[in-house]
N, C-alpha and C. Protein backbone atom coordinates (compact mmCIF):
# COMPACT_ATOMS: atom_id res chain seq x y z
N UNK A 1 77.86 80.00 92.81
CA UNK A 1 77.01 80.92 93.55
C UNK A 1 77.69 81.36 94.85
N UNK A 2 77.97 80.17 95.75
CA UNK A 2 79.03 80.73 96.64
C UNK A 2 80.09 81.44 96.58
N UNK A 3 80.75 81.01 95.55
CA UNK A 3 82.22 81.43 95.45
C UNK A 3 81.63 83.50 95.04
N UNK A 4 80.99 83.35 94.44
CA UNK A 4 80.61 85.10 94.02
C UNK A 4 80.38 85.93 95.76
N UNK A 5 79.62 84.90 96.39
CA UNK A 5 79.07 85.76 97.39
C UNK A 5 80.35 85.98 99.09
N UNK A 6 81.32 84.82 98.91
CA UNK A 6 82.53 85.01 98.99
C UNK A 6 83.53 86.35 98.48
N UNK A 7 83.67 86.62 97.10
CA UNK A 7 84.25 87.28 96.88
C UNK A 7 83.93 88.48 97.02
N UNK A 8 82.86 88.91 96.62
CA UNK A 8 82.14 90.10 97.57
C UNK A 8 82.53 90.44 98.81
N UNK A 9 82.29 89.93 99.58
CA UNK A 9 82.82 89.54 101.00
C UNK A 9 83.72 89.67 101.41
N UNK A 10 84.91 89.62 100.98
CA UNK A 10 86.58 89.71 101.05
C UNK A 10 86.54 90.60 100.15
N UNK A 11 86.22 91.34 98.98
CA UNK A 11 86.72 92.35 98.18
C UNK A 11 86.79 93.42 99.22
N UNK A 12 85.91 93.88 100.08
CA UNK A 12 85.78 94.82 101.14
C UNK A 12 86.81 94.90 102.04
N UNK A 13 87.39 93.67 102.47
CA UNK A 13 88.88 94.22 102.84
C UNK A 13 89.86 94.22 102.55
N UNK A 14 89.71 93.89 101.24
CA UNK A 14 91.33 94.15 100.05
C UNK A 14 91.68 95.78 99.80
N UNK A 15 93.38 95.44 100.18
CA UNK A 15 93.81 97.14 100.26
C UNK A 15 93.59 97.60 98.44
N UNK A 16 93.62 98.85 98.65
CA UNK A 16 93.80 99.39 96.88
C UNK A 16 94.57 98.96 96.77
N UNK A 17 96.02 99.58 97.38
CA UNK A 17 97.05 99.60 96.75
C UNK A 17 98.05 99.26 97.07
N UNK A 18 98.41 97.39 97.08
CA UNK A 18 99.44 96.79 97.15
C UNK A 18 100.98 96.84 96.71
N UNK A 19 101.45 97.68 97.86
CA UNK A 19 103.29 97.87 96.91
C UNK A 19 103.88 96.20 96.16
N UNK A 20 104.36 96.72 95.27
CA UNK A 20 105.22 95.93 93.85
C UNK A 20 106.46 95.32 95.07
N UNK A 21 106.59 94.11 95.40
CA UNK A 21 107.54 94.06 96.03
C UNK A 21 107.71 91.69 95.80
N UNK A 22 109.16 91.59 95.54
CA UNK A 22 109.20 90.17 95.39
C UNK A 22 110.17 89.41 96.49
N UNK A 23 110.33 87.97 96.16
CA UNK A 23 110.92 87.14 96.82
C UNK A 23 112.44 87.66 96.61
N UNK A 24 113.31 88.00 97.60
CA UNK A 24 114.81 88.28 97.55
C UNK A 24 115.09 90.24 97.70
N UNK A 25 113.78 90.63 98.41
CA UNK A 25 114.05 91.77 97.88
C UNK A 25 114.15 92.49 99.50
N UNK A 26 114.76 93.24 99.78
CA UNK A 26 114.76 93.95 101.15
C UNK A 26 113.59 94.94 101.93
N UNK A 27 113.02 94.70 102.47
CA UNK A 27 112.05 95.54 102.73
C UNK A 27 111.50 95.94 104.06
N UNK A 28 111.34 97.15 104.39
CA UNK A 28 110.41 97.63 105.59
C UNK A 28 109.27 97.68 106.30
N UNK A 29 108.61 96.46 106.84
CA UNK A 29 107.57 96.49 106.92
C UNK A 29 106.80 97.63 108.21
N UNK A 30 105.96 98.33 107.63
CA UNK A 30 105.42 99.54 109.10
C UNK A 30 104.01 98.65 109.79
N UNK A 31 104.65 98.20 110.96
CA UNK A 31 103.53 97.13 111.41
C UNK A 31 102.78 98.51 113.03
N UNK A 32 101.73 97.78 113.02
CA UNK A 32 100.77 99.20 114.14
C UNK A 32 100.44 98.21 114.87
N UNK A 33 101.23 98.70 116.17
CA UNK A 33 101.24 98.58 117.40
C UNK A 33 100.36 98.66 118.42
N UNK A 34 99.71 98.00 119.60
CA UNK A 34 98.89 98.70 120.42
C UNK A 34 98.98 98.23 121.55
N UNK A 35 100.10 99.24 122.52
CA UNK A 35 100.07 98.98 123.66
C UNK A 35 99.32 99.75 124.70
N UNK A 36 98.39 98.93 125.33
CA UNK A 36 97.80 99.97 125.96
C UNK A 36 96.71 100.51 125.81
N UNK A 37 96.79 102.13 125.62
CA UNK A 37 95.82 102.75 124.97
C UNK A 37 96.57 103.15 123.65
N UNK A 38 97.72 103.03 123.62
CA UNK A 38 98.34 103.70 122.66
C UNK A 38 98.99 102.93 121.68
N UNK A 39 99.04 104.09 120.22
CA UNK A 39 99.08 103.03 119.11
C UNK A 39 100.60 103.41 118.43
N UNK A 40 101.15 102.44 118.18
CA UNK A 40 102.68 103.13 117.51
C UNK A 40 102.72 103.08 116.35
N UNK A 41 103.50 102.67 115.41
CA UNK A 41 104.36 102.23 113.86
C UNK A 41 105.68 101.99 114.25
N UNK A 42 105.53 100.26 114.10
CA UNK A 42 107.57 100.20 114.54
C UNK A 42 107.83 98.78 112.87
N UNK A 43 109.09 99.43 112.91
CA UNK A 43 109.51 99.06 111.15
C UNK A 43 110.25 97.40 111.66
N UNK A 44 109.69 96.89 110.65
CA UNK A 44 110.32 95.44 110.78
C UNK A 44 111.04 95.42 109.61
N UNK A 45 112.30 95.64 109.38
CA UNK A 45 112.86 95.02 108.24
C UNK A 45 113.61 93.83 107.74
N UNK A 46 113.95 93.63 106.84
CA UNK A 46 114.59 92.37 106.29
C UNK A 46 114.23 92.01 105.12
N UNK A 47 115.03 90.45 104.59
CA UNK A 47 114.18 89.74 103.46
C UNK A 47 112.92 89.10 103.45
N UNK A 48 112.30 89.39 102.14
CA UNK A 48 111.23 88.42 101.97
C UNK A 48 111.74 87.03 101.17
N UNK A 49 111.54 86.19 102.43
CA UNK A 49 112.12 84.79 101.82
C UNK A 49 110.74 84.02 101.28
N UNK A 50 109.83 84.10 101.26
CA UNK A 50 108.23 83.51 101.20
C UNK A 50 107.49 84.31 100.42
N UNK A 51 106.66 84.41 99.72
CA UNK A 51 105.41 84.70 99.75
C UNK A 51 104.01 83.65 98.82
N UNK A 52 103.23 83.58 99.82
CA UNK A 52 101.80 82.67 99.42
C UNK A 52 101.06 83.54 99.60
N UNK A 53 99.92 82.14 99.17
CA UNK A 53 98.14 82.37 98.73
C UNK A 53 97.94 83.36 97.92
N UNK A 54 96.83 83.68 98.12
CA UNK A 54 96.18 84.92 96.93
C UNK A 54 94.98 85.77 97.87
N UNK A 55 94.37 87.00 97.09
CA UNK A 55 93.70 87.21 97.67
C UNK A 55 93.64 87.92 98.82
N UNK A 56 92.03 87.88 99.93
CA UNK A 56 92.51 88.10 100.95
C UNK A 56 93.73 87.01 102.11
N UNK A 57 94.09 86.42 101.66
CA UNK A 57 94.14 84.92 102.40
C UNK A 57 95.84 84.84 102.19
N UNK A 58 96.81 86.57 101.15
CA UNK A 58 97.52 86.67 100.27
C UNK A 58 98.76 87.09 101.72
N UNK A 59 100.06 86.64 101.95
CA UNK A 59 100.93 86.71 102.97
C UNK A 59 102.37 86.88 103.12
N UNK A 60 103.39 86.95 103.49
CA UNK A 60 105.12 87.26 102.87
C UNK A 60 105.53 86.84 104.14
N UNK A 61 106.61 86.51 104.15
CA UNK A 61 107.76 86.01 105.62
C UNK A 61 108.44 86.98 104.91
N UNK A 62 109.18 87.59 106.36
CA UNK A 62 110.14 88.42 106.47
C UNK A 62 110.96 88.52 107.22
N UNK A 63 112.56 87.74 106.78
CA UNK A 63 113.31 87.18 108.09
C UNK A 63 114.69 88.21 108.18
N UNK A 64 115.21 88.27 109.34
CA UNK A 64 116.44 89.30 109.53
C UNK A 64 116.94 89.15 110.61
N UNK A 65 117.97 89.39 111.13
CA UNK A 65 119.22 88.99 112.19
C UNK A 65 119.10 89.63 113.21
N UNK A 66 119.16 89.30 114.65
CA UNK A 66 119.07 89.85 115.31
C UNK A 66 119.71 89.38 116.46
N UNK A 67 120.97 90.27 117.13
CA UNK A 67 121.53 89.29 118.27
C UNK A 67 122.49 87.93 117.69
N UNK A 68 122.74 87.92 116.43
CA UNK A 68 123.30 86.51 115.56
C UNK A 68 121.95 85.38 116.06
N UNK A 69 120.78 85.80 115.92
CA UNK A 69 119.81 84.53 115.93
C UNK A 69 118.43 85.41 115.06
N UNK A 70 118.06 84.27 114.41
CA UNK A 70 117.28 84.46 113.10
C UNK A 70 115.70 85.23 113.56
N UNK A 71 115.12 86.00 113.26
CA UNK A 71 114.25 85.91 112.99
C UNK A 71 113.38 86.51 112.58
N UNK A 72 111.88 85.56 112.34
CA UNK A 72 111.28 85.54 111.16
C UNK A 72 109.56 86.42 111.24
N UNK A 73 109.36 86.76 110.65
CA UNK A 73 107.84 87.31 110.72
C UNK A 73 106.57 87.08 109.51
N UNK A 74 105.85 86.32 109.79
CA UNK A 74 105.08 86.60 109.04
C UNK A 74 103.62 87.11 108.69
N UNK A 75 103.53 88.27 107.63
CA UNK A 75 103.11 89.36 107.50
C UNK A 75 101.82 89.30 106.74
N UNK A 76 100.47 89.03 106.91
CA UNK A 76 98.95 89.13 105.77
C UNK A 76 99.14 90.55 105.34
N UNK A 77 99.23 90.82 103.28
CA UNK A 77 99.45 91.74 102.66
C UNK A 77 97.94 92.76 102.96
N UNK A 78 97.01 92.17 103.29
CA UNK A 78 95.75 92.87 103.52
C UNK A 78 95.91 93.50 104.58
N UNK A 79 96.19 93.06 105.60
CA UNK A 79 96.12 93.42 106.96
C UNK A 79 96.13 94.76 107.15
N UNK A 80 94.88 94.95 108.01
CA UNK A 80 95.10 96.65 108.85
C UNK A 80 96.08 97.12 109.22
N UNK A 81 97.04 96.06 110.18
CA UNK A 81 97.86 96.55 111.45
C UNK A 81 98.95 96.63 110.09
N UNK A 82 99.61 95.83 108.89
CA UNK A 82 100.46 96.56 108.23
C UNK A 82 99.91 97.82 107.25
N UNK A 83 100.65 99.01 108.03
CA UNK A 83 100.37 100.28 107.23
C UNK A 83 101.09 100.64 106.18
N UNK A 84 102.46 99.54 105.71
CA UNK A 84 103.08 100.23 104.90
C UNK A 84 104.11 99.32 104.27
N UNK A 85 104.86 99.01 103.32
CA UNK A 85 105.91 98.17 103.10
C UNK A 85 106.74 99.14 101.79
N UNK A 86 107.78 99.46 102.31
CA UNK A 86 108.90 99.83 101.09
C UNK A 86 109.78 99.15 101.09
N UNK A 87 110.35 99.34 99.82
CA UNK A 87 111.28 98.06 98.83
C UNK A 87 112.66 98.76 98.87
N UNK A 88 113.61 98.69 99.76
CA UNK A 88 115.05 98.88 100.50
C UNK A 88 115.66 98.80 99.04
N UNK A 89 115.89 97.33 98.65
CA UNK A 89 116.22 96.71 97.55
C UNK A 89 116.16 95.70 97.34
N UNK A 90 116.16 95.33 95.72
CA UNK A 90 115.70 94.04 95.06
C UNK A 90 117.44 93.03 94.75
N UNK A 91 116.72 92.15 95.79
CA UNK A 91 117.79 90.95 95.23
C UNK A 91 117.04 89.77 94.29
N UNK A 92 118.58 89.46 93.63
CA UNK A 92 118.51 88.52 92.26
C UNK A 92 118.39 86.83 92.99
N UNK A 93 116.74 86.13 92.74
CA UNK A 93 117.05 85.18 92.95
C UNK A 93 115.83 84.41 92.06
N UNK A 94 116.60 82.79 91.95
CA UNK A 94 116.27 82.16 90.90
C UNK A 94 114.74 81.10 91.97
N UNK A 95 115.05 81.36 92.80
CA UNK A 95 113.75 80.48 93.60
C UNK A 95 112.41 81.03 93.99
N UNK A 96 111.34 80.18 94.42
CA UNK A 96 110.53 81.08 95.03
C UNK A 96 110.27 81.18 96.40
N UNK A 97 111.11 80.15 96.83
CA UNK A 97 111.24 80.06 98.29
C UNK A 97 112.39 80.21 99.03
N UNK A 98 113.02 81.33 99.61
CA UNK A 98 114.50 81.13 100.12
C UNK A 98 114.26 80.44 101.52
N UNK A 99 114.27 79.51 101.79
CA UNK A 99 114.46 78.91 103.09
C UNK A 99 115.75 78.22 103.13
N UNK A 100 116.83 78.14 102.17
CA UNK A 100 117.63 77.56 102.39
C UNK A 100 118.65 79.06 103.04
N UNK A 101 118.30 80.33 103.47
CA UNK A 101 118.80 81.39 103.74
C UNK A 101 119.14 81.32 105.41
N UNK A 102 118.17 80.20 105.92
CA UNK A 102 117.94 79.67 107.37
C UNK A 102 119.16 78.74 108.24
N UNK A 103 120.07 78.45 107.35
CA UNK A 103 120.91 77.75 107.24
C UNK A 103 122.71 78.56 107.34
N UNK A 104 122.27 80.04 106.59
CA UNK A 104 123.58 80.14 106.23
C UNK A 104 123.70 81.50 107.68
N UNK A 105 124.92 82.19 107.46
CA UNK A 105 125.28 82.62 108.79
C UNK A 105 126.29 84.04 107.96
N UNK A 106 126.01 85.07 108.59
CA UNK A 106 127.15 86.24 108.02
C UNK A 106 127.03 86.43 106.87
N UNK A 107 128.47 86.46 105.73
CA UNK A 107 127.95 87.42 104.88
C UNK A 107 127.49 86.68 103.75
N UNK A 108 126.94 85.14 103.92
CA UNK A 108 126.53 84.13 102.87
C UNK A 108 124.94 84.41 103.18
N UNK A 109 124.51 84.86 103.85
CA UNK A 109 123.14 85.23 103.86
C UNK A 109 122.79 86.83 102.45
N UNK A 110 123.60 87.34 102.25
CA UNK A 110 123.70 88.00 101.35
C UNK A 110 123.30 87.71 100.07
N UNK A 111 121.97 88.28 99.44
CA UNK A 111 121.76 87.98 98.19
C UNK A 111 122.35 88.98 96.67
N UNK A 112 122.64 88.51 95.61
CA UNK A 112 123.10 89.41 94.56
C UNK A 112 121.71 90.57 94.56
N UNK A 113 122.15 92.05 94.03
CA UNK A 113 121.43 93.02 93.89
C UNK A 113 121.08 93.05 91.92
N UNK A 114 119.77 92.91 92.52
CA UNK A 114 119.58 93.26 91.01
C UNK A 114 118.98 94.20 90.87
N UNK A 115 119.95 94.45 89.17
CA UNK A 115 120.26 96.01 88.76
C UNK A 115 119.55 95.85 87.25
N UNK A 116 118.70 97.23 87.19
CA UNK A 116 117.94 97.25 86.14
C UNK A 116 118.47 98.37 85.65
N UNK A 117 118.72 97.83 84.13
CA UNK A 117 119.19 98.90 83.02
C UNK A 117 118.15 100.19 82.78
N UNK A 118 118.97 101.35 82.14
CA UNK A 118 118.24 102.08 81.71
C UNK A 118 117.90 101.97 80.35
N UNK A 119 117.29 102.38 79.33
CA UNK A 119 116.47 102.98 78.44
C UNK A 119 117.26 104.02 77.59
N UNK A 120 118.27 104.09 76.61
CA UNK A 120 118.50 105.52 76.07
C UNK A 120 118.32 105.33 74.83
């Protein structure tokens, strides 16, 4: 009985339309800003080394270099303030968690690109 009147509840702020996007893959996140009175869109990009939960409750880390020191963001797929996420490109990886990416330095942070065949 709860759990229904829960989901109701949170269905109302689930986006339609969640971009297709996975663990190893490069991406732009358009996060909204508010300084002030005023509201921006400034792009966070990098890998998604993470993603949990489900739902509204549903989330991604998104880590990238800056200055040669790491860092990391993490992003609720529902969220208002993100307006947008495109998929740069998809890297090939066998885990579901890259945290061992935290570790490496230059061009070993680099994941393989995976390449999808065509159809003839």
């Amino acid at each position: 009985m709860t759990a229904k009147i829960m989901e109701k509840v949170t269905n109302k702020h689930l986006k339609a339309q969640v971009p297709d996007f996975a663990i190893g893959d490069t991406v732009d996140v358009h996060v909204k800003i508010v300084e002030g009175d005023k509201e921006r869109v400034q792009i966070f990009n990098g890998t998604v080394i993470a993603r949990k939960g489900s739902g509204i409750n549903a989330s991604f880390t998104v880590r990238r270099i800056v200055n040669n020191e790491g860092v990391e963001r993490i992003f609720p797929i529902h969220s208002p303030n993100v307006v947008d996420i495109q998929v740069k490109r998809s890297g090939y990886t066998r885990r579901s968690k890259l945290y061992f990416l935290r570790d490496r330095i230059g061009k070993a942070v680099r994941l393989r690109e995976k390449w999808i065949g065509t159809k003839n």
